[in-house]
Protein backbone atom coordinates (compact mmCIF):
# COMPACT_ATOMS: atom_id res chain seq x y z
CA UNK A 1 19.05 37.39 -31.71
CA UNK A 2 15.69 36.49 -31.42
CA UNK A 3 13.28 37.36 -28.58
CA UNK A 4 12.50 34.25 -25.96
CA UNK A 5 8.63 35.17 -26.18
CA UNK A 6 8.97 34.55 -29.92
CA UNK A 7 9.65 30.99 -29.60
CA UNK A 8 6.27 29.95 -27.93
CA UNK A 9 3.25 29.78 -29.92
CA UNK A 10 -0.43 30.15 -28.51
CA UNK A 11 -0.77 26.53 -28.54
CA UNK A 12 2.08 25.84 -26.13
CA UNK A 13 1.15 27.99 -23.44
CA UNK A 14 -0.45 26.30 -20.39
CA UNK A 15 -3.28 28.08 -18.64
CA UNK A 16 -3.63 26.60 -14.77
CA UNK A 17 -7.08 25.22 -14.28
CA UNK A 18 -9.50 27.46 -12.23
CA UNK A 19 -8.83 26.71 -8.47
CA UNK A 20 -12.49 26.84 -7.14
CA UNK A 21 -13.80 25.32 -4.39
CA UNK A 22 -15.62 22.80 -6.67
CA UNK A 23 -11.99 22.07 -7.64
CA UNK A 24 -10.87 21.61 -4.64
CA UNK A 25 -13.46 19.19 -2.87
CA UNK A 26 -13.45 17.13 -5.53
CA UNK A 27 -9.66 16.75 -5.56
CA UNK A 28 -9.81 16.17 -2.22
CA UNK A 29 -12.53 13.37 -2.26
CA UNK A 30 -10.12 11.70 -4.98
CA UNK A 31 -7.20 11.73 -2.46
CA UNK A 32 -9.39 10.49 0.48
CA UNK A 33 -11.17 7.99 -1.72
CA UNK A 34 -7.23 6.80 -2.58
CA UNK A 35 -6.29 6.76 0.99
CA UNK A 36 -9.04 4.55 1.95
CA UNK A 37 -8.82 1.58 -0.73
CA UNK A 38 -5.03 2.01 0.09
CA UNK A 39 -5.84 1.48 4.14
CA UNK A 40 -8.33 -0.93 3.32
CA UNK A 41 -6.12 -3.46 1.18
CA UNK A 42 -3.19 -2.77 3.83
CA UNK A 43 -5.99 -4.04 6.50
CA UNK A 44 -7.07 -7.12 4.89
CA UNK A 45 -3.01 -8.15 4.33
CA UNK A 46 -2.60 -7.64 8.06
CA UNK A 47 -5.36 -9.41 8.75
CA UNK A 48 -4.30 -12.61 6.64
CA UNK A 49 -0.92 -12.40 7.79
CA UNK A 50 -1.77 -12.68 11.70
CA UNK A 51 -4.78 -15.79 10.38
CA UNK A 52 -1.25 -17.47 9.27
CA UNK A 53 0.84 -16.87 12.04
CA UNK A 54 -2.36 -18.22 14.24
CA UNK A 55 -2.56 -20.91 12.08
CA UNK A 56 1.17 -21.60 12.03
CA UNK A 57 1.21 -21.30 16.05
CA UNK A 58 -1.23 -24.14 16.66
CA UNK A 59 -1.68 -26.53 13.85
CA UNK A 60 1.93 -27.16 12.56
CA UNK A 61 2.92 -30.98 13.80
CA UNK A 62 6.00 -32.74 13.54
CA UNK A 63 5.64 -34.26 9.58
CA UNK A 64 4.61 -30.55 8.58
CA UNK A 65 8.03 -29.62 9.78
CA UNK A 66 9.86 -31.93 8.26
CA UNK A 67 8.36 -30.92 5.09
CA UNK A 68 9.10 -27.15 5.85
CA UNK A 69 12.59 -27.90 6.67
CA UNK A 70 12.13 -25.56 9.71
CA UNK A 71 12.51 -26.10 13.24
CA UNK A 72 10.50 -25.79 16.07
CA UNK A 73 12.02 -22.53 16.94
CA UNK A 74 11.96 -21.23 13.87
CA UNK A 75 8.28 -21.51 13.98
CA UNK A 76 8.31 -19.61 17.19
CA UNK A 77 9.95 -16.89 16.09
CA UNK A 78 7.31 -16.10 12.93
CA UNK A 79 4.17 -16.75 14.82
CA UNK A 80 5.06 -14.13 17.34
CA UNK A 81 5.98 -11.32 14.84
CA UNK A 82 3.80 -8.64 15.13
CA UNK A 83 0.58 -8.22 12.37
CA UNK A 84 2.14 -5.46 10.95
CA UNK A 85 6.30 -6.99 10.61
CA UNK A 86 6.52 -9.10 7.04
């Protein structure tokens, strides 16, 4: 029976990069810079979503509901959703 620590060669060992601070900023700037776009995008969706519902609200006439195939309450009920509720 062979040994386990015969098995692995030099080349298949994994040595754990060097956790300086360096390191660690860095990483950490990645994340935040991540976090941000990711806030930012989810920002500008929110924001278009509550232009529609606006939009929706006050501009939608009788012929554009026809065409929708929605009714007037219907149309209530999504322009009052809040920004952040698809």
């Amino acid at each position: 029976m062979s040994n386990c620590i015969d098995t692995i060669s030099a080349e298949q060992t994994f040595v754990a990069p060097s956790l300086t601070w360096h390191n660690w900023l860095r990483a950490g700037k990645d994340l935040l810079v991540q976090d941000l776009v990711k806030l930012t995008d989810k920002i500008g969706e929110w924001s278009e979503r509550d232009r529609a519902r606006r939009h929706l609200m006050t501009s939608v006439d009788k012929r554009m509901l026809d065409d929708l195939a929605w009714s007037p309450a219907t149309i209530i009920d999504e322009a009052v959703k809040p920004f952040w509720r698809e």
